[in-house]
C-alpha atoms as a PDB file:
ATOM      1  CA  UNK A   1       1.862   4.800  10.477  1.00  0.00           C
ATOM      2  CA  UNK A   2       1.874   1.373   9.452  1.00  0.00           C
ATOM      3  CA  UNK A   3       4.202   0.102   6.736  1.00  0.00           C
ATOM      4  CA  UNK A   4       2.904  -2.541   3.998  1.00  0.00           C
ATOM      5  CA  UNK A   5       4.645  -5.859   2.958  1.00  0.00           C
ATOM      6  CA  UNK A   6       6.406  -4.023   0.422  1.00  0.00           C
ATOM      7  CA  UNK A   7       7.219  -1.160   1.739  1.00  0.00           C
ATOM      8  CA  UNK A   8       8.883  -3.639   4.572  1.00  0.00           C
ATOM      9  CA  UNK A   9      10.804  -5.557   1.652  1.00  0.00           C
ATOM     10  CA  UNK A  10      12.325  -2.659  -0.129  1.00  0.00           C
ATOM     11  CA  UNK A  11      14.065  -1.177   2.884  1.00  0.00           C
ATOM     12  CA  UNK A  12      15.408  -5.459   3.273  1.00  0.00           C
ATOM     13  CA  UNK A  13      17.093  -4.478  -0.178  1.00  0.00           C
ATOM     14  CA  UNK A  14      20.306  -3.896  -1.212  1.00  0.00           C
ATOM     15  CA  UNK A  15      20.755   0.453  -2.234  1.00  0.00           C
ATOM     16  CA  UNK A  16      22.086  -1.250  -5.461  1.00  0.00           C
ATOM     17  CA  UNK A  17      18.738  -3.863  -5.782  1.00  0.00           C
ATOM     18  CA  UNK A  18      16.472  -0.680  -4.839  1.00  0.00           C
ATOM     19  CA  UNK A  19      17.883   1.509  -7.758  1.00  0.00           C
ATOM     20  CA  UNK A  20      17.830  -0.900 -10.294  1.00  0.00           C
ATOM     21  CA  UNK A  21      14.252  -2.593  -9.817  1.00  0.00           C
ATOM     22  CA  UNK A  22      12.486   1.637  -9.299  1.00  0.00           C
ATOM     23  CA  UNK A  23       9.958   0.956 -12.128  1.00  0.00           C
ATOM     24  CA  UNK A  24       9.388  -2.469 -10.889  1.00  0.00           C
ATOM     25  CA  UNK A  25       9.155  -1.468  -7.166  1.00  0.00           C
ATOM     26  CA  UNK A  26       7.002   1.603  -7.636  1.00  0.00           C
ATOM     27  CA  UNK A  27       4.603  -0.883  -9.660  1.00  0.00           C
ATOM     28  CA  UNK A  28       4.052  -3.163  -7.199  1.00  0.00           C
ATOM     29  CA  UNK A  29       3.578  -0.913  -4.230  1.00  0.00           C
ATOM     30  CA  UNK A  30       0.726   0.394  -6.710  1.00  0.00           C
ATOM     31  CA  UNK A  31      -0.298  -2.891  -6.823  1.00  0.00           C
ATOM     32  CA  UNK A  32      -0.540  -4.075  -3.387  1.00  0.00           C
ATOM     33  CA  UNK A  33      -2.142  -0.155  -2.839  1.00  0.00           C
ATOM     34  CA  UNK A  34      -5.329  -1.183  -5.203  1.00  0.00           C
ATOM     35  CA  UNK A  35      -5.363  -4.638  -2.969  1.00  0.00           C
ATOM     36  CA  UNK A  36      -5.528  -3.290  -0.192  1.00  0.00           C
ATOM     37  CA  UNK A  37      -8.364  -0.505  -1.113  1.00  0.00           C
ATOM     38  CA  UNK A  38      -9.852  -3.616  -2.384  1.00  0.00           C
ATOM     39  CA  UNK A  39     -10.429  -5.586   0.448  1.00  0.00           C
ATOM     40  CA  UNK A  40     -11.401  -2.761   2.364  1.00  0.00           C
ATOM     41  CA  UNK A  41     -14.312  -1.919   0.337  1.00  0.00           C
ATOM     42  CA  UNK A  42     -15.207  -5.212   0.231  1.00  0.00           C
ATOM     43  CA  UNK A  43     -16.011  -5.656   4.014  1.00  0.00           C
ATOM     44  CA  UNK A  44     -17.495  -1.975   3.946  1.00  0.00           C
ATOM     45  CA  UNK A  45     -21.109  -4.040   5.467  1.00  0.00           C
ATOM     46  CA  UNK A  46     -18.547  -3.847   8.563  1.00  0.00           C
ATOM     47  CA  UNK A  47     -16.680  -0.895   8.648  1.00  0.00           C
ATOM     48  CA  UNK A  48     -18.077   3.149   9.216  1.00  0.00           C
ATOM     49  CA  UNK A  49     -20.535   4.165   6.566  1.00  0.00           C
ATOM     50  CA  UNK A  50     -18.489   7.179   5.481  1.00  0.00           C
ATOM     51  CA  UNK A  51     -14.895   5.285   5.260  1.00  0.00           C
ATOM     52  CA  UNK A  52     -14.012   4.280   1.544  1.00  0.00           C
ATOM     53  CA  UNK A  53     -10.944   2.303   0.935  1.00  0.00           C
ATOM     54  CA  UNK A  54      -8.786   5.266  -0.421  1.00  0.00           C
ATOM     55  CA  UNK A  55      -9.450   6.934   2.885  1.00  0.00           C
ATOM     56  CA  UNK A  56      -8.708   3.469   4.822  1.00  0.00           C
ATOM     57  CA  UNK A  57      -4.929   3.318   3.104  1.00  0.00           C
ATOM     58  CA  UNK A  58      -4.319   6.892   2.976  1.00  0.00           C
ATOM     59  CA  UNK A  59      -5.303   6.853   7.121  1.00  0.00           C
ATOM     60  CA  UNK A  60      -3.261   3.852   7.813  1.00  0.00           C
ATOM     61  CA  UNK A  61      -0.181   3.921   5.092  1.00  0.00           C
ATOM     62  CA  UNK A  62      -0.090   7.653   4.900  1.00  0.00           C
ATOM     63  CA  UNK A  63      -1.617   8.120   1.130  1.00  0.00           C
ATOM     64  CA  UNK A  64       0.811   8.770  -1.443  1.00  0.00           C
ATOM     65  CA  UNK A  65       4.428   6.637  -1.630  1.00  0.00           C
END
């Protein structure tokens, strides 16, 4: 599976950084989650006619983190 920006910058972090900043890390992975969805649906004139954005991240960042 692919990984997202985030996802790439919290394993750059310091154990110490990670378990500090949770709230704040769990909050933006949320965030970049909705972008993502986001600009999927927006190009959906492109894309399969039965592929929503939820199913696009869930498919490529494996759902849930």
């Amino acid at each position: 599976m692919k990984q997202t920006a985030v996802e790439w910058l919290v394993e750059q972090l310091p154990m110490r950084i990670k378990n500090s900043m949770m709230d704040e890390i769990e909050q933006a992975k949320e965030m970049e989650k909705e972008q993502i969805i986001e600009a999927h649906n927006s190009g959906k004139n492109i894309l399969p006619p039965n592929e929503n954005g939820e199913q696009y991240y869930n498919e490529t960042y494996g759902g849930e983190k």
